[in-house]
Protein backbone atom coordinates (compact mmCIF):
# COMPACT_ATOMS: atom_id res chain seq x y z
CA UNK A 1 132.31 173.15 217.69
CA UNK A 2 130.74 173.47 214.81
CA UNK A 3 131.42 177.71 214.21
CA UNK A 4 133.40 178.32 211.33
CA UNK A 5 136.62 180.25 211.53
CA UNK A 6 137.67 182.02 208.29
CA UNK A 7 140.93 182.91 206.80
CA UNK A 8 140.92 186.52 206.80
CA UNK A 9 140.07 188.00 202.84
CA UNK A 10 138.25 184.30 202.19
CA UNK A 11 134.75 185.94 202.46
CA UNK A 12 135.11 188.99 200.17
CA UNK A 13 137.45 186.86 197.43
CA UNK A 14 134.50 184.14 197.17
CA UNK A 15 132.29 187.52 196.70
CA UNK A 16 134.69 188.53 193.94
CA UNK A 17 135.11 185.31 192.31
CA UNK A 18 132.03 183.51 192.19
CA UNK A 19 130.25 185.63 189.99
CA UNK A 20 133.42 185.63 187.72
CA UNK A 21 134.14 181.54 187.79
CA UNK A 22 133.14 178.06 188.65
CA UNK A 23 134.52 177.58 191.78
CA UNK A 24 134.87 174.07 192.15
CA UNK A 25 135.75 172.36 196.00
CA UNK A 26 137.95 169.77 195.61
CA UNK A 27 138.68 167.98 199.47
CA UNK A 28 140.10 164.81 201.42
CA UNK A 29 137.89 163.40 203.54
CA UNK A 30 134.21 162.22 204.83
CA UNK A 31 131.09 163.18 202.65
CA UNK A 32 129.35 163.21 205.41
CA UNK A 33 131.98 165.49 207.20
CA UNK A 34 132.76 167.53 204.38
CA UNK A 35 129.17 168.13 203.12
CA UNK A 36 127.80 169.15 206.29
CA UNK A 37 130.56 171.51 207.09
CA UNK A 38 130.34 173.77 204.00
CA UNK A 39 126.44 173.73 204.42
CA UNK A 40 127.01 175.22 207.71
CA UNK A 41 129.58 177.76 206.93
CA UNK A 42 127.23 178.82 204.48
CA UNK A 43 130.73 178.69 201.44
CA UNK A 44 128.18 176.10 199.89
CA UNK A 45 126.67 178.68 197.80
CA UNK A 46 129.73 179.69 196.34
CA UNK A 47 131.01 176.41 195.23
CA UNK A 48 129.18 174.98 192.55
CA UNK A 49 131.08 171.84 192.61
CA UNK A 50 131.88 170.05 195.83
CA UNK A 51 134.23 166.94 194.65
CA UNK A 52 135.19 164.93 198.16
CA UNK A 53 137.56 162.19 198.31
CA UNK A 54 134.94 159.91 199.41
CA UNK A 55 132.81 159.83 197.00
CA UNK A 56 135.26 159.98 194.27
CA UNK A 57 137.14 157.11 195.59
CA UNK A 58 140.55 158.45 195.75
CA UNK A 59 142.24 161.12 197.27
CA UNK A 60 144.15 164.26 196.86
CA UNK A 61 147.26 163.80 195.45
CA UNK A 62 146.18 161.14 193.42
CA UNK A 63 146.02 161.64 189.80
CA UNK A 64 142.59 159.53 189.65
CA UNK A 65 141.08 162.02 191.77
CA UNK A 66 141.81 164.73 189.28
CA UNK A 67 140.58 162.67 186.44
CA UNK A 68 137.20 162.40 188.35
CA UNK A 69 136.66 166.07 188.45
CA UNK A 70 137.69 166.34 184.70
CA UNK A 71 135.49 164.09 183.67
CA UNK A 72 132.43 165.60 185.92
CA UNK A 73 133.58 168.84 184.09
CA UNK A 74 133.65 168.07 180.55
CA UNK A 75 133.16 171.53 179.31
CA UNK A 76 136.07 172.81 180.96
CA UNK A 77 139.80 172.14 179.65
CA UNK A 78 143.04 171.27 182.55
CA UNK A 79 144.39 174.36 181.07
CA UNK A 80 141.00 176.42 182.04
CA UNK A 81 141.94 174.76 186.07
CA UNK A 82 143.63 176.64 188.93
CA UNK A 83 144.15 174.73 191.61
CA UNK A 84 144.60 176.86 194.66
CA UNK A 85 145.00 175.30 198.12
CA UNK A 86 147.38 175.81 201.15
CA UNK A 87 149.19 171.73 201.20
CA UNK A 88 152.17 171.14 198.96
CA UNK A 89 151.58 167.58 200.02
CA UNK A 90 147.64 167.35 198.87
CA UNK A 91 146.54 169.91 196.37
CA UNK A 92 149.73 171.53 195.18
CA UNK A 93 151.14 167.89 194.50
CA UNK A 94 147.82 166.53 193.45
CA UNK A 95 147.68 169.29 190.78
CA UNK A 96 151.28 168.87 189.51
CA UNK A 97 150.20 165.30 189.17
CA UNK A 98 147.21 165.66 187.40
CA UNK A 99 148.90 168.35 184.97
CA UNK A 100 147.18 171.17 186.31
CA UNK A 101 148.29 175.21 187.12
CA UNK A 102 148.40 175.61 191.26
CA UNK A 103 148.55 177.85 193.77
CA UNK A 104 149.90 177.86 197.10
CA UNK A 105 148.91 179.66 199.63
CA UNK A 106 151.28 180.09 201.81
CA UNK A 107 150.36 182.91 204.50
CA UNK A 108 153.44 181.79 206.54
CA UNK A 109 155.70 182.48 203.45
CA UNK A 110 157.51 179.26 203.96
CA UNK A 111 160.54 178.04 201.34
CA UNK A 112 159.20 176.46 198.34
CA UNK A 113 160.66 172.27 198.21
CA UNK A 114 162.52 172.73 195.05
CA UNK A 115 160.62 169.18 193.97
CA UNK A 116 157.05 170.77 194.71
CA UNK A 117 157.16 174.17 193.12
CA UNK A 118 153.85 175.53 192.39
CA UNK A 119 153.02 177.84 189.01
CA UNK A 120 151.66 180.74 191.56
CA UNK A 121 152.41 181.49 195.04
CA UNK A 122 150.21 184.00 197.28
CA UNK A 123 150.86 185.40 201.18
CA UNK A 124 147.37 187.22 201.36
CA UNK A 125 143.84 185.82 199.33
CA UNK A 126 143.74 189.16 198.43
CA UNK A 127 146.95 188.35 195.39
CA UNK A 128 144.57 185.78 193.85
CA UNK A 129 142.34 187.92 191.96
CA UNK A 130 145.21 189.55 189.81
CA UNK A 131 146.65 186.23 188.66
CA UNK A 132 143.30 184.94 186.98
């Protein structure tokens, strides 16, 4: 199947917040798989910056992964990152390892591991704009 299904809110934020930021995709995964996905959901024209496991050669939580993306960003600071993502495991962990600010969302407004806690935390994508 190759429709796209999306969170409800996910269209209009990436309206809001792409003319604001540089959204940046950062994802586990195939290039292959992950390329041709976001081409056909038509989100590649919001995200400046796909950055895929893959191609990086590590994944999400690793630290190296992050250090990838910094380094492919040089103009941009960690303190000037938000990572925003709905795993604890992947990107909330992945960003507490690499140093960076996170956000969970978590639409099912499941307890926080106290080990894991992320600097944000949002039910609906319509919180995110008022925490930037």
């Amino acid at each position: 199947d190759e429709d796209a299904t999306f969170i409800p809110g996910a269209l209009p934020l990436l309206e809001t917040l792409a003319p604001r930021f540089r959204l940046c995709l950062v994802t586990n995964g195939t290039a292959s798989t992950q390329r041709k996905r976001l081409a056909l959901s038509g989100l590649d024209r919001y995200f400046q910056d796909p950055f895929i496991s893959e191609e990086i050669g590590h994944p999400k939580p690793e630290a190296a992964f992050f250090v990838a993306v910094f380094s492919a960003l040089p103009e941009l600071s960690p303190q000037q990152m938000l990572v925003i993502g709905d795993s604890l495991s992947s990107d909330i962990l992945g960003a507490h390892n690499a140093g960076l600010n996170s956000c969970w969302f978590n639409p099912r407004k499941e307890e926080v591991p106290k080990d894991m806690q992320p600097t944000y935390q949002i039910s609906r994508l319509e919180e995110l704009p008022c925490l930037l």
